[in-house]
Protein backbone atom coordinates (compact mmCIF):
# COMPACT_ATOMS: atom_id res chain seq x y z
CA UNK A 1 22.66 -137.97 49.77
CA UNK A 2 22.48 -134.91 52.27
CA UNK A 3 23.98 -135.28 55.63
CA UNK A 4 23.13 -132.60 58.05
CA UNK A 5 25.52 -131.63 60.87
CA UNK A 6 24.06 -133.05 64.41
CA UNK A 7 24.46 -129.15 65.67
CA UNK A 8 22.31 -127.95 62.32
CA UNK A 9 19.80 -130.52 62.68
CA UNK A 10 18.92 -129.66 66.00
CA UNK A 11 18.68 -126.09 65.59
CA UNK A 12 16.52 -126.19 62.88
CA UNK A 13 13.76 -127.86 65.20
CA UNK A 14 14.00 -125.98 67.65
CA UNK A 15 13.91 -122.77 65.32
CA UNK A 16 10.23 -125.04 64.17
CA UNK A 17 9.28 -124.78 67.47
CA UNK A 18 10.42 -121.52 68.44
CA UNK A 19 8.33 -119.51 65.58
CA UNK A 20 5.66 -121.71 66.78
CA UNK A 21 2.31 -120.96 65.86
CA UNK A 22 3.46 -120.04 62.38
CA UNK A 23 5.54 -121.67 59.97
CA UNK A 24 9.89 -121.28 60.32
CA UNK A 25 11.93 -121.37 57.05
CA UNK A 26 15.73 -121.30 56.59
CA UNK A 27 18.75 -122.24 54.71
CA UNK A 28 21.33 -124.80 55.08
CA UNK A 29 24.70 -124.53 53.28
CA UNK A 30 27.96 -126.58 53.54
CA UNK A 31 29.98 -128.29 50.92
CA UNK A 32 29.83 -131.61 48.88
CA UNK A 33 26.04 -132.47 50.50
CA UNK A 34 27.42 -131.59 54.07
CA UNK A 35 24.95 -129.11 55.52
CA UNK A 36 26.89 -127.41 58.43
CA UNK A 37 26.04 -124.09 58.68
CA UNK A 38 22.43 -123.04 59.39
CA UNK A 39 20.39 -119.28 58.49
CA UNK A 40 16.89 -118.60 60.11
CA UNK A 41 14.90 -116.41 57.86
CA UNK A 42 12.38 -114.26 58.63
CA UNK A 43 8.95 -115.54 57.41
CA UNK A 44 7.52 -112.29 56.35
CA UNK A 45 4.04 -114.04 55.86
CA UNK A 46 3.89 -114.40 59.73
CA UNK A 47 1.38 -117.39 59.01
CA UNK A 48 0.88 -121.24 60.20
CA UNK A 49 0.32 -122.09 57.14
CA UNK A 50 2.65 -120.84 54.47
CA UNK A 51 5.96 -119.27 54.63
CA UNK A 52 7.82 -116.48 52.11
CA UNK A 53 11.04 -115.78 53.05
CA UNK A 54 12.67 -111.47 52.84
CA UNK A 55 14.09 -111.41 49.41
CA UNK A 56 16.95 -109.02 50.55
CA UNK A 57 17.37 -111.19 53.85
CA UNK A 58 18.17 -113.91 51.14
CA UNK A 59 20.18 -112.07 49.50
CA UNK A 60 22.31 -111.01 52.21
CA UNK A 61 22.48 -114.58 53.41
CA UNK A 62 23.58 -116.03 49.55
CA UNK A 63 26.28 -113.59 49.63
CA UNK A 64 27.77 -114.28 52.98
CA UNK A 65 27.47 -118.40 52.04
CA UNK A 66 29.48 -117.72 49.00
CA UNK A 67 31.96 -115.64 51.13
CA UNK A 68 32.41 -118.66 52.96
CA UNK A 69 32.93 -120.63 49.97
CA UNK A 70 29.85 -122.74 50.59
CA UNK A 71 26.68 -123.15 48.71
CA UNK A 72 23.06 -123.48 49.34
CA UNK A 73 22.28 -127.20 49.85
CA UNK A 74 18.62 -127.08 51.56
CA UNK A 75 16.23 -125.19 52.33
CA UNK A 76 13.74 -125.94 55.06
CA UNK A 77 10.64 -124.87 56.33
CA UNK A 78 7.66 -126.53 58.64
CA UNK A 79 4.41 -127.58 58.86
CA UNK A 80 2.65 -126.66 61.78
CA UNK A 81 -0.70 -128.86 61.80
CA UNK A 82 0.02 -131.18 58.76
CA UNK A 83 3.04 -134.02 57.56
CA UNK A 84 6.30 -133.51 55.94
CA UNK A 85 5.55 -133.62 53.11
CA UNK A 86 5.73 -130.53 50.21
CA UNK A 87 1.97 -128.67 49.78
CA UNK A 88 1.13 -127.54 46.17
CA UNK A 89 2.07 -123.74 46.94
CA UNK A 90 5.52 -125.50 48.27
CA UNK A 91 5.92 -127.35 44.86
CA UNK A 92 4.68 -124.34 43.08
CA UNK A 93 7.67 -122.30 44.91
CA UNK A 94 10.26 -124.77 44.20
CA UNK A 95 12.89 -122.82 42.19
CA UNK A 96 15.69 -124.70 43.06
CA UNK A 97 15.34 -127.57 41.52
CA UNK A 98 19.33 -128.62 42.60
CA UNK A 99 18.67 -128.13 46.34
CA UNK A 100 16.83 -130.22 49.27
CA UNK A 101 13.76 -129.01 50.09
CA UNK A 102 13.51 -130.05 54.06
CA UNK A 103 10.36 -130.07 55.88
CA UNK A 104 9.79 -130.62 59.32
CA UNK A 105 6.12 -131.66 60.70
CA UNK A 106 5.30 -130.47 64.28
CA UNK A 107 1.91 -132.45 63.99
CA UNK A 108 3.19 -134.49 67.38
CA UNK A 109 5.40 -131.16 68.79
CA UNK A 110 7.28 -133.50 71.61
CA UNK A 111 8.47 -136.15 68.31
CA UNK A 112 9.08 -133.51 65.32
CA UNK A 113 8.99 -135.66 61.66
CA UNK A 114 11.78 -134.11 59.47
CA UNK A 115 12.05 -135.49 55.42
CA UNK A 116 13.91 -134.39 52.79
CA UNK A 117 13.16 -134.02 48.97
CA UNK A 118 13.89 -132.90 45.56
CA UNK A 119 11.23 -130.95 43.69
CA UNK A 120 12.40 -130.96 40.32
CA UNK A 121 9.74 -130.08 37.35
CA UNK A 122 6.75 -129.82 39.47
CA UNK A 123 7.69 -133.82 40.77
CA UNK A 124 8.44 -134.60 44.04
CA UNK A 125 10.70 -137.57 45.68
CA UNK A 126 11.86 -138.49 48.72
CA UNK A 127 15.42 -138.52 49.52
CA UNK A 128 17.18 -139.98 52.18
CA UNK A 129 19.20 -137.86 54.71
CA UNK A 130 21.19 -138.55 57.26
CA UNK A 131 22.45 -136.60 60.32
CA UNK A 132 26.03 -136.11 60.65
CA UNK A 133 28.12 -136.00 64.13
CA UNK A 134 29.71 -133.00 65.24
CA UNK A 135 33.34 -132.63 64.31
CA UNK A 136 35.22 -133.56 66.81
CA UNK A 137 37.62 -130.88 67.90
């Protein structure tokens, strides 16, 4: 099951609704299913209803997770106008099939809907998640 860091969690809705009135996408990394660090990517479709993310942005972004000694656990996007829940072109662009694909709805923008899920094979299921408290220090 992925657990999301509190801090993470809440950053990646309000990086939804900051790239509000098109789409946001991003990475989440950590270790053992702990998402605690969090990338914004650029959406270089600049659209509400799709995203792409920068392929050298990515890369960029791969390398410094496995300089941390992390790995790629999720990646997230939203869905401005519609549910959480993966469109074709997002199943179509699944190429991770051992990562979470998180999507956040901003249907109702003052109560965001965030699910997780695995596309695997051009299937997609529902996973539970859970958000994580912050460490304490």
């Amino acid at each position: 099951m992925l657990h999301i860091r509190e801090g993470c969690y809440q950053f990646m809705i309000q990086d939804a609704l900051r790239r509000l009135p098109n789409e946001a996408c991003g990475l989440l990394s950590g270790r053992k299913n702990l998402a605690e660090s969090f990338f914004a990517m650029k959406n270089t479709e600049e659209s509400p209803a799709s995203y792409l993310m920068d392929p050298k942005e990515q890369f960029h972004v791969m390398k410094h997770i496995r300089e941390r000694n992390e790995e790629m656990l999720a990646i997230y996007h939203s869905h401005v106008a519609s549910p959480a829940y993966p469109s074709s072109k997002d199943v179509q662009l699944a190429f991770y099939p051992d990562v979470y694909y998180v999507l956040i709805s901003l249907q109702d923008r003052s109560h965001p809907v965030v699910k997780a899920y695995r596309i695997q094979e051009g299937k997609v299921r529902e996973e539970p998640f859970k958000v994580a408290p912050e460490e304490s220090r």
